[in-house]
PDB file of N, CA and C in Angstrom:
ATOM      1  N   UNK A   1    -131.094 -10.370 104.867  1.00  0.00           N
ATOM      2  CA  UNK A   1    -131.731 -10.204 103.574  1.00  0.00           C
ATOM      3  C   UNK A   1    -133.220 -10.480 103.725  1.00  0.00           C
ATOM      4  N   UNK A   2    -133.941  -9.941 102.753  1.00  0.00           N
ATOM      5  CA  UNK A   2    -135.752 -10.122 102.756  1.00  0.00           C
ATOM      6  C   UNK A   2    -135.917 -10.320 101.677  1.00  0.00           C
ATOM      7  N   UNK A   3    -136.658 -11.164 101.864  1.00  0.00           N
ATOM      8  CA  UNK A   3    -137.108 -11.794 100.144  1.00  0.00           C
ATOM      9  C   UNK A   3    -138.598 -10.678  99.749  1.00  0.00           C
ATOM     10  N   UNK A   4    -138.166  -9.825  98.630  1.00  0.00           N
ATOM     11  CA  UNK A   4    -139.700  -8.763  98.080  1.00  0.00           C
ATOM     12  C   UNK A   4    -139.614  -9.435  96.569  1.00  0.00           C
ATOM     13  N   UNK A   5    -140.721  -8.465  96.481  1.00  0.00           N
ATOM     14  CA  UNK A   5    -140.898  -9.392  94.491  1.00  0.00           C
ATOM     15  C   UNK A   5    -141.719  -7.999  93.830  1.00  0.00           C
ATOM     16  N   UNK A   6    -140.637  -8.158  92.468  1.00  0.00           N
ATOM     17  CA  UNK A   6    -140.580  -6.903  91.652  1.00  0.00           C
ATOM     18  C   UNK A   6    -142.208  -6.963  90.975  1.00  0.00           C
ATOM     19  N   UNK A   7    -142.255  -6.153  90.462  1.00  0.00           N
ATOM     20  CA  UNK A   7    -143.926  -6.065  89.586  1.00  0.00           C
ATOM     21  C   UNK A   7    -144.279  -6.966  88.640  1.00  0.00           C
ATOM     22  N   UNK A   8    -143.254  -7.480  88.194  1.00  0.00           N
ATOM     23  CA  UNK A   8    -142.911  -8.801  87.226  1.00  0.00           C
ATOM     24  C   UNK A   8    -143.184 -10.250  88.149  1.00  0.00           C
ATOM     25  N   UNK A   9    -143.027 -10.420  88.720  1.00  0.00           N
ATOM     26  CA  UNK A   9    -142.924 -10.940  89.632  1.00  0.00           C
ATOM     27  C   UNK A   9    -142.002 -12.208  90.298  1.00  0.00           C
ATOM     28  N   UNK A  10    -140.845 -11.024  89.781  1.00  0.00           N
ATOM     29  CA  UNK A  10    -139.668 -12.462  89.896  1.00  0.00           C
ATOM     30  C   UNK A  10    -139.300 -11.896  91.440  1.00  0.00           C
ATOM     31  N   UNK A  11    -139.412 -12.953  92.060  1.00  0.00           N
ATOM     32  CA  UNK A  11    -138.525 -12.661  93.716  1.00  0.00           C
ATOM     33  C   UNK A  11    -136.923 -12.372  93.840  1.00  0.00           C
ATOM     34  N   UNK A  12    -136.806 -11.990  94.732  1.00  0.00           N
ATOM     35  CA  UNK A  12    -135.154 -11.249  94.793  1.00  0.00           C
ATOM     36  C   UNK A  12    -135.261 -11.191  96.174  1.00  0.00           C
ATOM     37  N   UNK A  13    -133.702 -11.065  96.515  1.00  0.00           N
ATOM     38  CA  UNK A  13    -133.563 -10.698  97.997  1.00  0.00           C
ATOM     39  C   UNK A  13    -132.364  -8.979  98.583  1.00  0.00           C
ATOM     40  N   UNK A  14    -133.219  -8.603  99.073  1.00  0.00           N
ATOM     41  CA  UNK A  14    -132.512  -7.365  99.259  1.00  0.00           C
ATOM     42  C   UNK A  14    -131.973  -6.947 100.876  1.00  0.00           C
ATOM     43  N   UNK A  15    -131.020  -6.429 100.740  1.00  0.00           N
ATOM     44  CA  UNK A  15    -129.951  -6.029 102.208  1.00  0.00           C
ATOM     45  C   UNK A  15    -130.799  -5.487 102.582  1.00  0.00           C
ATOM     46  N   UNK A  16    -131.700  -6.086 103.818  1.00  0.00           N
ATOM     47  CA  UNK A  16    -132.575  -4.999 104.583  1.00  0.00           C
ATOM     48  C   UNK A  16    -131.420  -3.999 105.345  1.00  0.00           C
ATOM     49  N   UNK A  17    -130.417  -3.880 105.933  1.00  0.00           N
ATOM     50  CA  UNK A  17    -129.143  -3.164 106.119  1.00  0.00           C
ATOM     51  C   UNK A  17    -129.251  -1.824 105.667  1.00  0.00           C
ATOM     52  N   UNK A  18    -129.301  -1.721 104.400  1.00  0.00           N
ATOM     53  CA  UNK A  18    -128.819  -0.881 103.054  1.00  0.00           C
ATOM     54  C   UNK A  18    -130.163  -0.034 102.765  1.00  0.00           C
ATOM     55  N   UNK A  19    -131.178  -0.242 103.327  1.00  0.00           N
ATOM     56  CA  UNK A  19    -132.601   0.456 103.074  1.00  0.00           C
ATOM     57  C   UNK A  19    -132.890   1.570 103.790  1.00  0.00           C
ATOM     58  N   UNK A  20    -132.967   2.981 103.046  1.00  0.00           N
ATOM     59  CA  UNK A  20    -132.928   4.046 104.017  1.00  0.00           C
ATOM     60  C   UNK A  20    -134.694   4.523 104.709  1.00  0.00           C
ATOM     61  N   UNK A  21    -135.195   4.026 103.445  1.00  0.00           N
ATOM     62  CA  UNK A  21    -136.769   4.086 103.356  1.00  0.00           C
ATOM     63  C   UNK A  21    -137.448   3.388 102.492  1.00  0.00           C
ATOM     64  N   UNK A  22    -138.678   3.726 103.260  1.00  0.00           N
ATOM     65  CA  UNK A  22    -139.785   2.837 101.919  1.00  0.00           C
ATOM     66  C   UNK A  22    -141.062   3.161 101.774  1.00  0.00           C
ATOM     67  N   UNK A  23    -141.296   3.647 100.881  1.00  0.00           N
ATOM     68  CA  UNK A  23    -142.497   4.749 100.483  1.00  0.00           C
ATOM     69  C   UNK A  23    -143.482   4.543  99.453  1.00  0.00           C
ATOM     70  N   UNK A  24    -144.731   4.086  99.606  1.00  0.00           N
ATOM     71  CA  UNK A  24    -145.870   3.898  98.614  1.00  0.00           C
ATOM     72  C   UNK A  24    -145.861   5.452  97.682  1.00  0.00           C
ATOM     73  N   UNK A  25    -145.960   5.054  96.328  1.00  0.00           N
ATOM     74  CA  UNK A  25    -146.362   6.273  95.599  1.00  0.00           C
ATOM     75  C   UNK A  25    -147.230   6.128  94.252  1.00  0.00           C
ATOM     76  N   UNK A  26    -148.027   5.366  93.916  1.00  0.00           N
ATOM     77  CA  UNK A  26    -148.860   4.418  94.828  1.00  0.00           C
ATOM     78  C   UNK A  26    -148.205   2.988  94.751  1.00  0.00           C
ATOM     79  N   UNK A  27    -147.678   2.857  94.090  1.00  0.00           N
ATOM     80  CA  UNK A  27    -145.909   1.232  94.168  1.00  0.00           C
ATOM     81  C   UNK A  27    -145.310   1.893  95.283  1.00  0.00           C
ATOM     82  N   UNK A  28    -145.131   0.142  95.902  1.00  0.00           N
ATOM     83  CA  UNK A  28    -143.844   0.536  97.217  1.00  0.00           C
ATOM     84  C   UNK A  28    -142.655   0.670  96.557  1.00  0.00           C
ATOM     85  N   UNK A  29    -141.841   1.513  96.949  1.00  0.00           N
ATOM     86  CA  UNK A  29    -140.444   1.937  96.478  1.00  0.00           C
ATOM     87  C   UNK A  29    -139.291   1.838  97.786  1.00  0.00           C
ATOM     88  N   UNK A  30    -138.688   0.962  97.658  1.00  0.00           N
ATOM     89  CA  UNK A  30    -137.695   1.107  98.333  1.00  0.00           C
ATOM     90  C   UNK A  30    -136.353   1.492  98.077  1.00  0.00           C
ATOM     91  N   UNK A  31    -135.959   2.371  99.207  1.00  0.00           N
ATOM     92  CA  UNK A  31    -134.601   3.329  98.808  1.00  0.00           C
ATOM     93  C   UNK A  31    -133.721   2.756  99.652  1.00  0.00           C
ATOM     94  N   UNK A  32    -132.678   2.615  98.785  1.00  0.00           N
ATOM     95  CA  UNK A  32    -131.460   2.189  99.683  1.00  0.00           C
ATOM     96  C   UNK A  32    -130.297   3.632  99.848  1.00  0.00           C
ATOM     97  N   UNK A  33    -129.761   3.097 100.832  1.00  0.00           N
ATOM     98  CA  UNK A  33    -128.806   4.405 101.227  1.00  0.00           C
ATOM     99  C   UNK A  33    -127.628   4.928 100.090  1.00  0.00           C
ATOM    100  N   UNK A  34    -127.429   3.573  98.903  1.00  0.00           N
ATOM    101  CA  UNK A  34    -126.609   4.615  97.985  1.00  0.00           C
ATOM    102  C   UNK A  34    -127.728   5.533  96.731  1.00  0.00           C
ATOM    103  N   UNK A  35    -129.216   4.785  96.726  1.00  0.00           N
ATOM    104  CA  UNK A  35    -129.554   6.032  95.885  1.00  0.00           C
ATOM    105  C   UNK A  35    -130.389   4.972  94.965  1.00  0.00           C
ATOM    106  N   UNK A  36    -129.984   3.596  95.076  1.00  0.00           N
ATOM    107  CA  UNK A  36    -130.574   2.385  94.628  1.00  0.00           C
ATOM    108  C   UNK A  36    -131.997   2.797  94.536  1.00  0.00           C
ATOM    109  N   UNK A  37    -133.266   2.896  93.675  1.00  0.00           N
ATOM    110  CA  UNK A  37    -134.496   2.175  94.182  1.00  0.00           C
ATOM    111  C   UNK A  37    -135.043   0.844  93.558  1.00  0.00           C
ATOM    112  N   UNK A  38    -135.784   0.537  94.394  1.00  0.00           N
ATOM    113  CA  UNK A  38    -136.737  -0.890  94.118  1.00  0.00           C
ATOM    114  C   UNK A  38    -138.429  -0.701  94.205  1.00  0.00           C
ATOM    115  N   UNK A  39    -138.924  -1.313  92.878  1.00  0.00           N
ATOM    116  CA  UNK A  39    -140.373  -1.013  92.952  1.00  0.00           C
ATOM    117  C   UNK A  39    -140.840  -2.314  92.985  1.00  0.00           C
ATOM    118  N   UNK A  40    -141.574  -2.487  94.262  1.00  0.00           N
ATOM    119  CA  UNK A  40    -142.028  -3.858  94.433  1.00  0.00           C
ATOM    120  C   UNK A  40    -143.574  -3.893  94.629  1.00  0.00           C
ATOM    121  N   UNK A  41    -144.197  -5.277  94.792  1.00  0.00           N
ATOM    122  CA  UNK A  41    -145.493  -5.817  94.953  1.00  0.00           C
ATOM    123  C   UNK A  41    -146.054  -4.947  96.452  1.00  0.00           C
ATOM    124  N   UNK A  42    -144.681  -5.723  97.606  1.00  0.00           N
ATOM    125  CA  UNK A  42    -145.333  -5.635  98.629  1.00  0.00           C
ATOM    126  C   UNK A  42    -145.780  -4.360  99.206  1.00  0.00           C
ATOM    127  N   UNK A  43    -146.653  -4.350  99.815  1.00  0.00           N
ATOM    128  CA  UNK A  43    -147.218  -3.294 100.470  1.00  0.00           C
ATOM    129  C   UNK A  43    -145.785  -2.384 101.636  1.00  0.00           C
ATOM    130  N   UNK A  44    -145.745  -1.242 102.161  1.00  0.00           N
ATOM    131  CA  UNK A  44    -144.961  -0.505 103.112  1.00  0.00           C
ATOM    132  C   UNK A  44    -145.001  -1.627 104.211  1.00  0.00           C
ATOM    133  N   UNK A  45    -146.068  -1.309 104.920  1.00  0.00           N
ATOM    134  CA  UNK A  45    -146.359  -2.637 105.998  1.00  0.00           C
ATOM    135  C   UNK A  45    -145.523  -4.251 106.231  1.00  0.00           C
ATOM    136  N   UNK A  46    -145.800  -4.644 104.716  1.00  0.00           N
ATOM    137  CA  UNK A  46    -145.510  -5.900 104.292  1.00  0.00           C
ATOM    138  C   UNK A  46    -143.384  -5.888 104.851  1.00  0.00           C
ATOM    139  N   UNK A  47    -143.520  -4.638 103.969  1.00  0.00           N
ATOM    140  CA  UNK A  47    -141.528  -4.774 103.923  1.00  0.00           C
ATOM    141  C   UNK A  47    -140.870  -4.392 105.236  1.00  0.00           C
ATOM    142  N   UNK A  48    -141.756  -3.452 105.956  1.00  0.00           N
ATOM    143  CA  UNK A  48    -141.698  -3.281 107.930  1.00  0.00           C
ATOM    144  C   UNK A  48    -141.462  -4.971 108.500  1.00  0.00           C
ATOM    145  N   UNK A  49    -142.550  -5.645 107.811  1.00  0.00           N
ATOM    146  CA  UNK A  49    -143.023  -6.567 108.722  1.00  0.00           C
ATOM    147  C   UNK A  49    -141.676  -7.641 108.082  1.00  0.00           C
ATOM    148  N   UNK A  50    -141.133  -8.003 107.376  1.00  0.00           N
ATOM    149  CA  UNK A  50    -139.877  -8.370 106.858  1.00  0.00           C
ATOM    150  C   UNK A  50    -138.412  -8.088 107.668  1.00  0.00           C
ATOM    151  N   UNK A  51    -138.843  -6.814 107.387  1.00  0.00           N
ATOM    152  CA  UNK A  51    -137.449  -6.130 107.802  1.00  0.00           C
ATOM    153  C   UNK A  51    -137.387  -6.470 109.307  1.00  0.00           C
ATOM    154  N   UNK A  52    -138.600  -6.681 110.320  1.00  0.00           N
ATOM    155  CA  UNK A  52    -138.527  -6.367 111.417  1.00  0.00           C
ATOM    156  C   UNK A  52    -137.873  -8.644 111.585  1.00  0.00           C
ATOM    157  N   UNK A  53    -138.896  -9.267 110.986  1.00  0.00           N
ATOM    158  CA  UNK A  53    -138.837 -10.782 111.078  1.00  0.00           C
ATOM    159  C   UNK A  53    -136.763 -10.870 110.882  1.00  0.00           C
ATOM    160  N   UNK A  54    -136.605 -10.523 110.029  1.00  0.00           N
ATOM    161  CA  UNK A  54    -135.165 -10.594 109.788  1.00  0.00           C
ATOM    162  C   UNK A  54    -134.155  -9.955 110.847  1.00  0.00           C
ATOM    163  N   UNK A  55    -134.218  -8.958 111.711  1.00  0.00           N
ATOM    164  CA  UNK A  55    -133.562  -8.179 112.647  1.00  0.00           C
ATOM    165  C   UNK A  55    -133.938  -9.469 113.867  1.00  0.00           C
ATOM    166  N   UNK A  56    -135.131  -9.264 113.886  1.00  0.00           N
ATOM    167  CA  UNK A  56    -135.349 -10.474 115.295  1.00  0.00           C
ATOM    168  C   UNK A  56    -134.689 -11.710 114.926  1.00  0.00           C
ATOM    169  N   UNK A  57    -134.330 -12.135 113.979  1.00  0.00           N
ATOM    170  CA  UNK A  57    -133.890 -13.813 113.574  1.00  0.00           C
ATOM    171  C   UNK A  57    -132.768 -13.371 113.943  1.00  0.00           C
ATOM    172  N   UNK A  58    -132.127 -12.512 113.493  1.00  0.00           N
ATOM    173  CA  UNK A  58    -130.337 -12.251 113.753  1.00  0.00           C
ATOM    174  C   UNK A  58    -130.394 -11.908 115.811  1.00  0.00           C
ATOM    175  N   UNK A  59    -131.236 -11.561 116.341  1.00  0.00           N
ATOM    176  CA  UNK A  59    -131.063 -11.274 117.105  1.00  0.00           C
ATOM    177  C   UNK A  59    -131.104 -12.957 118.117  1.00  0.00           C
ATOM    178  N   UNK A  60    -132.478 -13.326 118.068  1.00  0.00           N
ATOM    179  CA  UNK A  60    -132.533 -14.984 118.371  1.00  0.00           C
ATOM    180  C   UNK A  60    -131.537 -15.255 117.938  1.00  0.00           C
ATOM    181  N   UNK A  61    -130.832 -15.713 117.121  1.00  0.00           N
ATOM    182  CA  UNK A  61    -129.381 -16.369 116.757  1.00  0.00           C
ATOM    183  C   UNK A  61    -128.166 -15.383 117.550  1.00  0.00           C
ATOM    184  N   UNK A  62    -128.260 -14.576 117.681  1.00  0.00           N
ATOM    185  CA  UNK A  62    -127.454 -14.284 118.676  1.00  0.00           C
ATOM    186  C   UNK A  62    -127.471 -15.078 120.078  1.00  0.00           C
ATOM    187  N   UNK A  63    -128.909 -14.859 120.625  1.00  0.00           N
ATOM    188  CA  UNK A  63    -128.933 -15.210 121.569  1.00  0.00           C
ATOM    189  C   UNK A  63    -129.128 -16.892 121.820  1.00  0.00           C
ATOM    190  N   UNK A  64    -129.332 -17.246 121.029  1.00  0.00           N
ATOM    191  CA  UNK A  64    -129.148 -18.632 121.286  1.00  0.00           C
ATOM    192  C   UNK A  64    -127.444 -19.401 121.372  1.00  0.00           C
ATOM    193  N   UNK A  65    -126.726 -18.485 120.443  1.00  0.00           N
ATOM    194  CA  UNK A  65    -125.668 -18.692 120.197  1.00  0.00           C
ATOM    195  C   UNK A  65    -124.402 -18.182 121.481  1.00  0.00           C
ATOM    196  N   UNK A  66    -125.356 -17.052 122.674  1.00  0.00           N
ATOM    197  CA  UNK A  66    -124.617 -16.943 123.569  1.00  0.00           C
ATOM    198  C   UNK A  66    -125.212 -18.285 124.970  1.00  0.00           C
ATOM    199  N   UNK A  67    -126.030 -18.353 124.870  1.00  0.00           N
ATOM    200  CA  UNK A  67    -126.191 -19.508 125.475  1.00  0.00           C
ATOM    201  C   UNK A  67    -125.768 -20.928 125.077  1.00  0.00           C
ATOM    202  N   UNK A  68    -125.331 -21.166 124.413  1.00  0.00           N
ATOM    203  CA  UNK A  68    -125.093 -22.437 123.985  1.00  0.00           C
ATOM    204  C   UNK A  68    -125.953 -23.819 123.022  1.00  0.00           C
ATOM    205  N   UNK A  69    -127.056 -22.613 122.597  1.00  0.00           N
ATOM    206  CA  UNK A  69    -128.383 -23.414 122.039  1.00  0.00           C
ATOM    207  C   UNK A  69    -128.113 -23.517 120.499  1.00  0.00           C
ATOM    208  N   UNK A  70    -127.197 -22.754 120.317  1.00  0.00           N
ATOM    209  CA  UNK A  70    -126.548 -22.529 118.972  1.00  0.00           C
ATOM    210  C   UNK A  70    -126.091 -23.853 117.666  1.00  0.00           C
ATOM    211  N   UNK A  71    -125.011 -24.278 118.258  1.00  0.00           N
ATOM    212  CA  UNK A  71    -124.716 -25.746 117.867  1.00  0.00           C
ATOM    213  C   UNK A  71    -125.282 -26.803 118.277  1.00  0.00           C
ATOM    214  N   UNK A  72    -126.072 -26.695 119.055  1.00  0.00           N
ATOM    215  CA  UNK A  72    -127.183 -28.247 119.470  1.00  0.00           C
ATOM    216  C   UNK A  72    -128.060 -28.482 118.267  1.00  0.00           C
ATOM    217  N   UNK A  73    -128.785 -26.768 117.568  1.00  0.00           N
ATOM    218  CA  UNK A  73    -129.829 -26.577 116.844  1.00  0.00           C
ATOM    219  C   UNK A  73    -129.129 -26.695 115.186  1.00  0.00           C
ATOM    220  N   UNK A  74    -127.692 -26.461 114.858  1.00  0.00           N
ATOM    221  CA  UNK A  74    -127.671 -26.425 114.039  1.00  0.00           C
ATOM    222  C   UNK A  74    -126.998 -28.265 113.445  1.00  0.00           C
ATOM    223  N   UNK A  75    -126.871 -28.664 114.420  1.00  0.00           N
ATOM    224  CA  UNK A  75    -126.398 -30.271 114.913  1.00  0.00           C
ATOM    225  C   UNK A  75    -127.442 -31.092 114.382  1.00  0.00           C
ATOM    226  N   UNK A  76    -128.857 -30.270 115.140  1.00  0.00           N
ATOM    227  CA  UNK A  76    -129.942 -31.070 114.673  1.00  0.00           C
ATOM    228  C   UNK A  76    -130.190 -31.228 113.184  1.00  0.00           C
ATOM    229  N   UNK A  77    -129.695 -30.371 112.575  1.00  0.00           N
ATOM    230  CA  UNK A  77    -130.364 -29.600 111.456  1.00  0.00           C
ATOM    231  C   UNK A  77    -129.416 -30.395 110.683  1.00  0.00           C
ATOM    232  N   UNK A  78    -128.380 -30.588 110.449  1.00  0.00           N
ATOM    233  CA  UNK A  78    -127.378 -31.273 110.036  1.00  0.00           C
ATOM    234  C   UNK A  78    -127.628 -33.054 110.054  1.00  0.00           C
ATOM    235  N   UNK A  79    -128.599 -33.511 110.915  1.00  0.00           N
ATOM    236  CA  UNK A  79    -128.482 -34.821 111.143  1.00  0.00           C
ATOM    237  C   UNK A  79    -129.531 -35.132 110.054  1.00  0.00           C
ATOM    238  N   UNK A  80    -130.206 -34.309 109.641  1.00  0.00           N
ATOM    239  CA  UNK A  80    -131.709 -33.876 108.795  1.00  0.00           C
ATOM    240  C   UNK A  80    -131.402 -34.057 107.902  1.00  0.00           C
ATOM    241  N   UNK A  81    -130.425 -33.218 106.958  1.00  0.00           N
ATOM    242  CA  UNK A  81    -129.764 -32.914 105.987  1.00  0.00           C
ATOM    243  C   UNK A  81    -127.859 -32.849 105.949  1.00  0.00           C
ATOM    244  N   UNK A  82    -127.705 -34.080 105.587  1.00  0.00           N
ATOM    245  CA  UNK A  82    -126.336 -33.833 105.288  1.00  0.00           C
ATOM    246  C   UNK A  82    -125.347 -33.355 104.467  1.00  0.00           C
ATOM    247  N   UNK A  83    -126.129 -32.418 104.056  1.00  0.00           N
ATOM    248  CA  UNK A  83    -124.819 -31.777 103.203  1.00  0.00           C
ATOM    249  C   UNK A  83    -124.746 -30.326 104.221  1.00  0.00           C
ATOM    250  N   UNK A  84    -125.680 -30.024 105.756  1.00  0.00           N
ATOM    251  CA  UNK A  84    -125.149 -29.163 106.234  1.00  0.00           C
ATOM    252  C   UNK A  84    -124.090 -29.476 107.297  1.00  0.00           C
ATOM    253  N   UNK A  85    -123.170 -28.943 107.526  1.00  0.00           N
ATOM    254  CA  UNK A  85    -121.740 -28.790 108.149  1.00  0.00           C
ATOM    255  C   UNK A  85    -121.740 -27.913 109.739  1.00  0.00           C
ATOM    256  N   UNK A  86    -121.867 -28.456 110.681  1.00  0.00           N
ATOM    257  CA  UNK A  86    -121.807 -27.156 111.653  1.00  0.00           C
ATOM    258  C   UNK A  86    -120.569 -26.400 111.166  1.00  0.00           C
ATOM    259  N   UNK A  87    -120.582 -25.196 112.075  1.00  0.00           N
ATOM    260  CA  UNK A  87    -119.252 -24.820 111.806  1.00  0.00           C
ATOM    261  C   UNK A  87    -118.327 -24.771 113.071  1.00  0.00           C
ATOM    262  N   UNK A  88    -116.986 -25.226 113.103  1.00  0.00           N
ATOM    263  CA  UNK A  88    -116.786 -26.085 114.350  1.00  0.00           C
ATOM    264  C   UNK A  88    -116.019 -25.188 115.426  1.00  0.00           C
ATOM    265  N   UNK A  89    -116.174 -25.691 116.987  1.00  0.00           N
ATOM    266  CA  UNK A  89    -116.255 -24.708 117.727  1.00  0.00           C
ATOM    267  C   UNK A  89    -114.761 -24.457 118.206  1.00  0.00           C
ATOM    268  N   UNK A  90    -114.350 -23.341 119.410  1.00  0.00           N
ATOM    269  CA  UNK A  90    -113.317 -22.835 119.057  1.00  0.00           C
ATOM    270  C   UNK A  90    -112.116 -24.004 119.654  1.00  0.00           C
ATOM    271  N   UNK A  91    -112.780 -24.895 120.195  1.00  0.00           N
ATOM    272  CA  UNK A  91    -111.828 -26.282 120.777  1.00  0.00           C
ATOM    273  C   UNK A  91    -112.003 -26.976 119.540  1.00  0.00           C
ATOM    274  N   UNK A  92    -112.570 -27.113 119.331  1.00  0.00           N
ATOM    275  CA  UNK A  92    -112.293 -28.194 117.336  1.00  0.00           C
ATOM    276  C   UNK A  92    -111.335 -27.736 116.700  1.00  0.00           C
ATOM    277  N   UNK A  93    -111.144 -26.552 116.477  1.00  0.00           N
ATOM    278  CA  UNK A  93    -110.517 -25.815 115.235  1.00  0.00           C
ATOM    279  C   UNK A  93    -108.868 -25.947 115.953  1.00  0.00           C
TER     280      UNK A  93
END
């Protein structure tokens, strides 16, 4: 998901997934693949540069998660804040 913000300027988060395009006319408009649009603040650029931050995070979490860096980091994160829960691994369960 990417957080954009409507002309109003209430923030929302949208399935970068589900986005077929996104086209200044002169508002950025984003089209999703059922036909959805969204008229937002951010610039074309802006929602690239989103869309791209969000693909790389899923991808780092992949890869941390095949190495084993996965639950150390979310361990940490948990000791921080306790109301987060790892989620437990396949010898726990």
């Amino acid at each position: 998901m990417i957080r954009v913000t409507r002309l109003n300027g209430e923030q929302f988060a949208l399935n970068a997934d589900l986005i077929e395009r996104v086209e200044a006319h002169p508002d950025t408009v984003a089209f999703l693949v059922d036909g959805t649009k969204y008229v937002v603040k951010e610039s074309v650029e802006e929602v690239l540069r989103e869309i791209r931050e969000y693909r790389a995070g899923i991808l780092a979490t992949s890869y941390e998660m095949d190495r084993g860096e996965y639950r150390a980091a979310v361990a940490e994160v948990a000791d921080e804040h306790s109301s987060v829960v790892p989620f437990p691994s396949r010898e726990e369960r």
